[in-house]
C-alpha atoms as a PDB file:
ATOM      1  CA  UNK A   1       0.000   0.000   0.000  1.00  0.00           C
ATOM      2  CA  UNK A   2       1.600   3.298  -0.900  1.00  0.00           C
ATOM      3  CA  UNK A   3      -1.459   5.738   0.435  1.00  0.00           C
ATOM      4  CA  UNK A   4      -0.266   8.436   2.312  1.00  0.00           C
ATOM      5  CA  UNK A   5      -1.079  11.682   4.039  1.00  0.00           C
ATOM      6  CA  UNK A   6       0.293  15.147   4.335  1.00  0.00           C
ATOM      7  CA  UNK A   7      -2.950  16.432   6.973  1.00  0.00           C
ATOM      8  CA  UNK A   8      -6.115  14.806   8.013  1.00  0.00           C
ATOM      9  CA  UNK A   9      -7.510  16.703   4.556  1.00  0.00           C
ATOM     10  CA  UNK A  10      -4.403  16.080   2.428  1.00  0.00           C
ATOM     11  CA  UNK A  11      -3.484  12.683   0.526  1.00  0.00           C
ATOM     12  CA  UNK A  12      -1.055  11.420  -2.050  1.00  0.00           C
ATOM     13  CA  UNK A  13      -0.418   8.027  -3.883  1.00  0.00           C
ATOM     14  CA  UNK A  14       3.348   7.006  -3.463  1.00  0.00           C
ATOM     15  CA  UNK A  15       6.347   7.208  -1.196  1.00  0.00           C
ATOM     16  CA  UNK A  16       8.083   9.384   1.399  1.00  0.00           C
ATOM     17  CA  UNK A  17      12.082  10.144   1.320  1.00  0.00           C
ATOM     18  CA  UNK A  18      13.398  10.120   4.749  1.00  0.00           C
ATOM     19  CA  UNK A  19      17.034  11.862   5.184  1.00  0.00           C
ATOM     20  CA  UNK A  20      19.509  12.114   7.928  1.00  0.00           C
ATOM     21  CA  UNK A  21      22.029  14.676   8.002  1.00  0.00           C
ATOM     22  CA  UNK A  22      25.199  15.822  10.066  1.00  0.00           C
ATOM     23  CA  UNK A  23      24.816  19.560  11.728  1.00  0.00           C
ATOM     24  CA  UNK A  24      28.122  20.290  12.075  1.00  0.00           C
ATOM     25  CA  UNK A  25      28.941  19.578   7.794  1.00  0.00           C
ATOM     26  CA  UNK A  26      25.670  19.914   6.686  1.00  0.00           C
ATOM     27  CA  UNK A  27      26.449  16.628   4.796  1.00  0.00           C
ATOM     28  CA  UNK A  28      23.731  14.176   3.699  1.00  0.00           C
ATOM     29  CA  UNK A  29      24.214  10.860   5.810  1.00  0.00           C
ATOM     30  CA  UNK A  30      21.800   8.860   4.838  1.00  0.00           C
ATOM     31  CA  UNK A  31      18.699   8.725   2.402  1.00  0.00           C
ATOM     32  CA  UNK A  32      15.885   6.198   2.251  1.00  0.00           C
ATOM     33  CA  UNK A  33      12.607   5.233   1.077  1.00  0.00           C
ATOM     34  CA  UNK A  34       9.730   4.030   2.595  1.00  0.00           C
ATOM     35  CA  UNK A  35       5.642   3.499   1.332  1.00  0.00           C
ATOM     36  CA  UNK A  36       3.318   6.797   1.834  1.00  0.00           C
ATOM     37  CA  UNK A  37       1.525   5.046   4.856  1.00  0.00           C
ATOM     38  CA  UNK A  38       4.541   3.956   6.699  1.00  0.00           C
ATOM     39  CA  UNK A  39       4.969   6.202   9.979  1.00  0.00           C
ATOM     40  CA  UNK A  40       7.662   8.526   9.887  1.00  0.00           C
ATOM     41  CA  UNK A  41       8.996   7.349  13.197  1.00  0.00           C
ATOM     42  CA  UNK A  42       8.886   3.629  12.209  1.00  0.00           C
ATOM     43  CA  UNK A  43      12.238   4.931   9.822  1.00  0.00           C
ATOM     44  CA  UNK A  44      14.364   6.081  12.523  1.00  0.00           C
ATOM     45  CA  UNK A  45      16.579   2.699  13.805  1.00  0.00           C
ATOM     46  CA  UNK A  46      16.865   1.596  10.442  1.00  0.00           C
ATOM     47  CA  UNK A  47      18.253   5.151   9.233  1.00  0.00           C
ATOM     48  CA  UNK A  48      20.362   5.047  12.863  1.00  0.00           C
ATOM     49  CA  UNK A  49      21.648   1.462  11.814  1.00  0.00           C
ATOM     50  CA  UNK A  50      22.524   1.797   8.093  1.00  0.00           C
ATOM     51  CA  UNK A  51      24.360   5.193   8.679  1.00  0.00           C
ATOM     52  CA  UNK A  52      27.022   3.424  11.705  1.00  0.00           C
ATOM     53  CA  UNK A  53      27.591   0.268   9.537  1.00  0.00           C
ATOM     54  CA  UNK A  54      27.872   1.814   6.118  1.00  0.00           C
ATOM     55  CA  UNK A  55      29.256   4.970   6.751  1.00  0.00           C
ATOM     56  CA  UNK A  56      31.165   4.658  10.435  1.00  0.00           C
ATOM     57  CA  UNK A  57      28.329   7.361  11.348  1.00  0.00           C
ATOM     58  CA  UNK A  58      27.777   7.434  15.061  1.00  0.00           C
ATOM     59  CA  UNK A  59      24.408   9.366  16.196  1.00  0.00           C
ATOM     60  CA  UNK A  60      24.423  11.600  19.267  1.00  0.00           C
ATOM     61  CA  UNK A  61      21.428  13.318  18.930  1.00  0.00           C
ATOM     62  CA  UNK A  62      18.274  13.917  16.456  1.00  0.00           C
ATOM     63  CA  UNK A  63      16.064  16.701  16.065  1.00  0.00           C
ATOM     64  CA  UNK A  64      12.713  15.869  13.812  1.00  0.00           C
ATOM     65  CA  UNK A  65       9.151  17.435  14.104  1.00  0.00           C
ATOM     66  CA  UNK A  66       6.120  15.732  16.205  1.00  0.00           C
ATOM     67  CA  UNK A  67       6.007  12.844  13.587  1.00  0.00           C
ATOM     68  CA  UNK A  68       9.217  11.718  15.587  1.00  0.00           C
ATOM     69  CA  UNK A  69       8.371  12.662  19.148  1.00  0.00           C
ATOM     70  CA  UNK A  70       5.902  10.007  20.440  1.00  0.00           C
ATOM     71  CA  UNK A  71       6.197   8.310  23.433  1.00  0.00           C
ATOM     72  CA  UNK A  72       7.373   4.516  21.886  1.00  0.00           C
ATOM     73  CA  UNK A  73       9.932   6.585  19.481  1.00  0.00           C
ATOM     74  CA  UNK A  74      11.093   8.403  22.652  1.00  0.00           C
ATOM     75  CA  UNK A  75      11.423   5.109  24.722  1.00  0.00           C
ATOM     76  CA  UNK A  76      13.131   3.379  22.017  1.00  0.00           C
ATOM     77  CA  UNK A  77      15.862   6.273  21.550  1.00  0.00           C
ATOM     78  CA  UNK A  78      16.597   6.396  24.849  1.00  0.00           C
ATOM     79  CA  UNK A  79      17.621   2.946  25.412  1.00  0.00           C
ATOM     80  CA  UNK A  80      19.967   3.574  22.416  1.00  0.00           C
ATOM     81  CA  UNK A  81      22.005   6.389  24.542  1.00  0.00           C
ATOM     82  CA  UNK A  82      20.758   9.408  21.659  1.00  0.00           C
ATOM     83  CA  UNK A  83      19.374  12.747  22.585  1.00  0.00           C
ATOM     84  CA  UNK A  84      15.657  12.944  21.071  1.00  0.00           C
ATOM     85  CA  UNK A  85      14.733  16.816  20.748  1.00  0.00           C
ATOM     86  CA  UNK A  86      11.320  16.901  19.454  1.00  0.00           C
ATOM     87  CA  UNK A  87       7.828  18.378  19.978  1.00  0.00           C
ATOM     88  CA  UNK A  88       5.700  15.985  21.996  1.00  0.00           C
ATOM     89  CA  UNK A  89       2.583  15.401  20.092  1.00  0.00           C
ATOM     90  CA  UNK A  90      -0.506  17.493  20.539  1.00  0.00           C
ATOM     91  CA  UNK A  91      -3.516  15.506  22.194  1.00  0.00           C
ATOM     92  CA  UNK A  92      -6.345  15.191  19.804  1.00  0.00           C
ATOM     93  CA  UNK A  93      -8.597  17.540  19.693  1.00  0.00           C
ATOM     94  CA  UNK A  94     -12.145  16.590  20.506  1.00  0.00           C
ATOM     95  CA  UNK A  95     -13.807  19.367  21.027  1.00  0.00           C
ATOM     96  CA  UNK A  96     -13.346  19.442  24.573  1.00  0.00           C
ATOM     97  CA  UNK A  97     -11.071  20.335  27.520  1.00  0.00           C
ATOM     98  CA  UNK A  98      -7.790  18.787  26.556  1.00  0.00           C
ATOM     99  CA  UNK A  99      -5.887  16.140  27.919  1.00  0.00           C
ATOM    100  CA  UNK A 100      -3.185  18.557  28.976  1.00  0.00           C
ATOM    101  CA  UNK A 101      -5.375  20.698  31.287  1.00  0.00           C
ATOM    102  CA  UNK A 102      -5.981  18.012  33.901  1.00  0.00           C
ATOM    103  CA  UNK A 103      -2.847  17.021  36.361  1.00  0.00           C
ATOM    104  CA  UNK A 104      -1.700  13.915  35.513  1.00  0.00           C
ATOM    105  CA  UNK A 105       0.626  12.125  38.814  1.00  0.00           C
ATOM    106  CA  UNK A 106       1.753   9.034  37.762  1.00  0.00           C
ATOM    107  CA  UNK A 107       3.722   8.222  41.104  1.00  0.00           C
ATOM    108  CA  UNK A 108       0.692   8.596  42.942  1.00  0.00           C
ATOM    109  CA  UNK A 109      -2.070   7.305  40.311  1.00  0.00           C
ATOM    110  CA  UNK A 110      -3.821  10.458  40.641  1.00  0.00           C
ATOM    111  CA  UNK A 111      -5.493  12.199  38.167  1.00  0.00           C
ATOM    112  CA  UNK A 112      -7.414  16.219  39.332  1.00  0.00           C
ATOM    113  CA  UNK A 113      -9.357  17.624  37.000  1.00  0.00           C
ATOM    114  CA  UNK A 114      -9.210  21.706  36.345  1.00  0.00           C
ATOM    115  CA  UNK A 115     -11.754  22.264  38.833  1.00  0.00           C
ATOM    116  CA  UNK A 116      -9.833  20.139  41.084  1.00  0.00           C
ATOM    117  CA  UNK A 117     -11.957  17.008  41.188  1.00  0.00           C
ATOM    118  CA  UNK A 118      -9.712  13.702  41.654  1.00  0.00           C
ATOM    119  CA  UNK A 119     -10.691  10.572  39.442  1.00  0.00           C
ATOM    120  CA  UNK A 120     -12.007   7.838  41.662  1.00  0.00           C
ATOM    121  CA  UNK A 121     -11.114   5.223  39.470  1.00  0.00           C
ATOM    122  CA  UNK A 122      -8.190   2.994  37.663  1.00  0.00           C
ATOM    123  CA  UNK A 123      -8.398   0.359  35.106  1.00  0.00           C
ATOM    124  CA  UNK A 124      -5.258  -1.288  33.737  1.00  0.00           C
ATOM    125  CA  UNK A 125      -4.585  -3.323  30.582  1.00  0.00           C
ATOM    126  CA  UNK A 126      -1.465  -4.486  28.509  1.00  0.00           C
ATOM    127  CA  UNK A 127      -0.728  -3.336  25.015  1.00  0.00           C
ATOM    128  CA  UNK A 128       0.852  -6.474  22.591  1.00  0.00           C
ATOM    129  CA  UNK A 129       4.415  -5.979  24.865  1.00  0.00           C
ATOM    130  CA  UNK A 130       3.213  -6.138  28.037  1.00  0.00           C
ATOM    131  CA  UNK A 131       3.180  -2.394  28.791  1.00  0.00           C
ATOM    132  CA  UNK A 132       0.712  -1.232  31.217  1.00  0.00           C
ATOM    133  CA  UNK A 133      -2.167   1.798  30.126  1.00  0.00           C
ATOM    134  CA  UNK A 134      -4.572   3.032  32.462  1.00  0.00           C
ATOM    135  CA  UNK A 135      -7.501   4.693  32.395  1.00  0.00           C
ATOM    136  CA  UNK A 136      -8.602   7.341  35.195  1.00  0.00           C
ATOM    137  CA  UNK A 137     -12.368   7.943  35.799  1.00  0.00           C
ATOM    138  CA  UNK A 138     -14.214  10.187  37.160  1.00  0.00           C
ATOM    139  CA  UNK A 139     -17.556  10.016  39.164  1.00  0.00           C
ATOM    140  CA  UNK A 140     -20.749  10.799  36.908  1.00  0.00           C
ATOM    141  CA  UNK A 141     -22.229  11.982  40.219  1.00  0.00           C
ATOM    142  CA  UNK A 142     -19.093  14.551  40.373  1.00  0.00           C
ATOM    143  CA  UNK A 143     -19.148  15.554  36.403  1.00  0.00           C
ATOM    144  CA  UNK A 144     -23.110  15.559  36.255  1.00  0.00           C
ATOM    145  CA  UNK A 145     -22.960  19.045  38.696  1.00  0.00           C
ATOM    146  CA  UNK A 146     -19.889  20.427  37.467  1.00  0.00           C
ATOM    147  CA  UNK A 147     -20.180  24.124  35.808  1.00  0.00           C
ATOM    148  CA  UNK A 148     -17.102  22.964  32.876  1.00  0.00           C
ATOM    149  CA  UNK A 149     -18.962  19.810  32.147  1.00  0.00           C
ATOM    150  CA  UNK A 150     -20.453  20.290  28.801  1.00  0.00           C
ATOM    151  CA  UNK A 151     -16.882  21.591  27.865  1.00  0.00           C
ATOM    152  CA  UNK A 152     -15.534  18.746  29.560  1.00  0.00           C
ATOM    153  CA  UNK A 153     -17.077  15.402  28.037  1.00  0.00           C
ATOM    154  CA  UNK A 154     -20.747  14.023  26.420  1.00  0.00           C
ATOM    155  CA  UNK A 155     -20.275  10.917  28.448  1.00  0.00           C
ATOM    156  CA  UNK A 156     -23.854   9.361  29.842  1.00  0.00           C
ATOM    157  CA  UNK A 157     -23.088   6.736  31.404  1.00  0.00           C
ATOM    158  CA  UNK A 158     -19.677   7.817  33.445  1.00  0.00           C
ATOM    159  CA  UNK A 159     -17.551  10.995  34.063  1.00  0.00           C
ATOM    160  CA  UNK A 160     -14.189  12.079  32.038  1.00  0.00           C
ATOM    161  CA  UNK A 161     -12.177   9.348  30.979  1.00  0.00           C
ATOM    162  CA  UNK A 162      -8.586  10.189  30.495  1.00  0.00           C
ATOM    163  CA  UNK A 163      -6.169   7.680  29.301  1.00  0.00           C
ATOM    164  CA  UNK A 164      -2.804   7.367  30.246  1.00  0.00           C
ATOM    165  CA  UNK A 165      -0.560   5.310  28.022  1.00  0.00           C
ATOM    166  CA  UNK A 166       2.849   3.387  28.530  1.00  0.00           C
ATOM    167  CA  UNK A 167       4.846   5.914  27.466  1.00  0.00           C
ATOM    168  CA  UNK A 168       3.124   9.365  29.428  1.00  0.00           C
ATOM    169  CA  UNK A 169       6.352   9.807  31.555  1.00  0.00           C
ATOM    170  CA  UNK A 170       8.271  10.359  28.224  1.00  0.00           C
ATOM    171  CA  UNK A 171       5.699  12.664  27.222  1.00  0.00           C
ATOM    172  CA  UNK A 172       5.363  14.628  30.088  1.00  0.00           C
ATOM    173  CA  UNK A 173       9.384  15.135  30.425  1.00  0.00           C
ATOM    174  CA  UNK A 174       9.615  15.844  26.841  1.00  0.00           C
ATOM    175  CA  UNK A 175       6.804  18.626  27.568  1.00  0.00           C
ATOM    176  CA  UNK A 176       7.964  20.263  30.080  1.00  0.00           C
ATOM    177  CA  UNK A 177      11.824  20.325  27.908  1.00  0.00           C
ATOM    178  CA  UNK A 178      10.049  21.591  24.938  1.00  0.00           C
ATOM    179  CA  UNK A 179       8.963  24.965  26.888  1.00  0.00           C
ATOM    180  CA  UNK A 180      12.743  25.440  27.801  1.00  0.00           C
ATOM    181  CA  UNK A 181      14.836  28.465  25.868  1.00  0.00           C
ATOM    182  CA  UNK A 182      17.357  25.846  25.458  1.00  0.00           C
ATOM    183  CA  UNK A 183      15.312  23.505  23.525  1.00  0.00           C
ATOM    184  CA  UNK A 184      13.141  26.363  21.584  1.00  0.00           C
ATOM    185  CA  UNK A 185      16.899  27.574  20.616  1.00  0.00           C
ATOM    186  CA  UNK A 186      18.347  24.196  19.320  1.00  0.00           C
ATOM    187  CA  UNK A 187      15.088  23.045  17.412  1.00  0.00           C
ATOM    188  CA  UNK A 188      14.343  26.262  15.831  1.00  0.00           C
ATOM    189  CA  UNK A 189      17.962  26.528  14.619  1.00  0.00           C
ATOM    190  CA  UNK A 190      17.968  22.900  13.483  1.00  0.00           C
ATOM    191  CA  UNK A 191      15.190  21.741  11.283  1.00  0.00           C
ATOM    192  CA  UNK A 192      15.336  24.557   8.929  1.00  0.00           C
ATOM    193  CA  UNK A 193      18.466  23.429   7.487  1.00  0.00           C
ATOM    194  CA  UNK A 194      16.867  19.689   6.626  1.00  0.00           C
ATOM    195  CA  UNK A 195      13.948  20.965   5.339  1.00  0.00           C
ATOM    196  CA  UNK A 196      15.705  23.006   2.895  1.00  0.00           C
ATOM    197  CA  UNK A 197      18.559  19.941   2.082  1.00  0.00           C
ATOM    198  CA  UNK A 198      15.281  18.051   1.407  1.00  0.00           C
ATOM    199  CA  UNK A 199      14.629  20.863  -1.856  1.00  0.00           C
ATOM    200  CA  UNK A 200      17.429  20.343  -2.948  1.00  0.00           C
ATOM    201  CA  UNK A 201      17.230  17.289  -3.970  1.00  0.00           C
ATOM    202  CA  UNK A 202      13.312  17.923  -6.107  1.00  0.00           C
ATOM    203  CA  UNK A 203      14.958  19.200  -9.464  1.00  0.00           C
ATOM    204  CA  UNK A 204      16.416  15.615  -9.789  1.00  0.00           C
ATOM    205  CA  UNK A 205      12.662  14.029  -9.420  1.00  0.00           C
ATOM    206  CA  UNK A 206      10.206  14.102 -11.762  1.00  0.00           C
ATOM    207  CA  UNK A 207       8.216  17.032 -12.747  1.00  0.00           C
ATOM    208  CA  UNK A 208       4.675  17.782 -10.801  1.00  0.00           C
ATOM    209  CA  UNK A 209       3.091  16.510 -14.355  1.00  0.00           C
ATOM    210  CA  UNK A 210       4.778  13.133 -14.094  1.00  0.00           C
ATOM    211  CA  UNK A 211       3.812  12.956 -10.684  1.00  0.00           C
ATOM    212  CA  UNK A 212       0.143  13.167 -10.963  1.00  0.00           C
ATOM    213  CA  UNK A 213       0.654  11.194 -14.243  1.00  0.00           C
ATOM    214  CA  UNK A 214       1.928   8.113 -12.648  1.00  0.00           C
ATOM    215  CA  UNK A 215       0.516   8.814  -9.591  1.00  0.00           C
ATOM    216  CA  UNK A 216       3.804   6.691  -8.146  1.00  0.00           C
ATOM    217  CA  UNK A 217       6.205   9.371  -6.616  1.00  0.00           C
ATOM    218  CA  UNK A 218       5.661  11.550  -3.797  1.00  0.00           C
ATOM    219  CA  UNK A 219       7.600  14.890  -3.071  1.00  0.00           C
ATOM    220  CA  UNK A 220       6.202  14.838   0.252  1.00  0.00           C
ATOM    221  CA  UNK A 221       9.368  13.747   2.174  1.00  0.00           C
ATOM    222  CA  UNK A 222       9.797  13.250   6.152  1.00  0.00           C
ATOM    223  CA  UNK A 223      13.151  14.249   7.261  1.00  0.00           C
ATOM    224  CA  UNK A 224      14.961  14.864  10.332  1.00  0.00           C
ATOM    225  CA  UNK A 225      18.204  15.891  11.096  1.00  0.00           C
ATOM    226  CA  UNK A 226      21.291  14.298  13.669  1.00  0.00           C
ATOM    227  CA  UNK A 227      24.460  15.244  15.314  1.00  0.00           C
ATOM    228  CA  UNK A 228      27.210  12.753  15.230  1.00  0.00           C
END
């Protein structure tokens, strides 16, 4: 399948380019190709791989946009020893209050709600590897009175629900990083660059006529740069 997606509203029938390149030189490391729907993240140890046993490339650190920064990508990177810097992504929006306005304690197993209401309840279950998610509740009897609660959630049958997934203490650290000067500073000054190595490769691929003639090649790349 090589169906992909630039936004929720944009699509495109072929592949993505994924590059790698060194800060310091500005020199390419790596370049590979993957199908339109594979995840941008899902690229990243094979990139990390190829570039240390074909080119002696060692990676220290690796900036990329939110495609890069989820909580499994973070977990994985870490165990390899590299510096992830990378916008956490943005819980989806649903129309109501957001995932990020309730105070999330994952020490404690708490879970407060903005007007300071404390879930009552905690299911677990395990994804495929064993990894625990839970899910906070909250009384209906506490939600049904609350002033926020038509901005808060359409539920009948139970209060909010807010899931917390195997990975949240990544997310939360890489949150709290991402409002930092230092990170702002590093990731503004970084991706830039790779987007714009990206263009430079277009003239050598075929024209926008071919494109939507063949409907085979995609000039929608996912890049992200690295420090070795």
């Amino acid at each position: 399948m090589r169906h992909g997606r630039k936004s929720s509203s944009g699509k495109f029938n072929g592949y993505k380019t994924h590059i790698t390149k060194d800060v310091d030189s500005d020199v390419i490391t790596n370049v590979d190709v993957s199908a339109g729907n594979c995840p941008d993240g899902e690229m990243t140890e094979p990139l990390i791989k190829e570039a240390e046993k074909e080119y002696q490339v060692k990676t220290k650190s690796l900036c990329g946009d939110g495609a890069y920064g989820s909580g499994k990508m973070r977990k994985d990177i870490a165990e390899k020893r590299v510096e992830l810097i990378s916008k956490a992504p943005t819980p989806r929006n649903t129309g109501k209050l957001s995932k990020n306005e309730f105070d999330i304690d994952l020490e404690k197993e708490k879970v407060v709600c903005p007007e300071g209401k404390v879930a009552d309840k905690c299911y677990q279950s395990k994804n495929p590897e064993g990894e625990v998610a839970k899910t906070f509740v909250f009384s209906k009897e506490v939600c049904r009175v609350c002033p926020r609660k038509d901005e808060c959630t359409d539920a009948k049958n139970t209060g909010r629900t807010i899931s917390v997934g195997a990975y949240e203490q990544y997310l939360q650290d890489a949150r709290k990083i991402q409002k930092t000067d230092e990170f702002k500073r590093i990731y503004n000054k970084r991706r830039p660059p790779i987007e714009r190595k990206e263009a430079l490769a277009y003239p050598a691929w075929p024209s926008q006529d071919q494109i939507h003639r063949k409907k085979e090649i995609s000039s929608s790349g996912s890049v992200y740069c690295l420090s070795s």
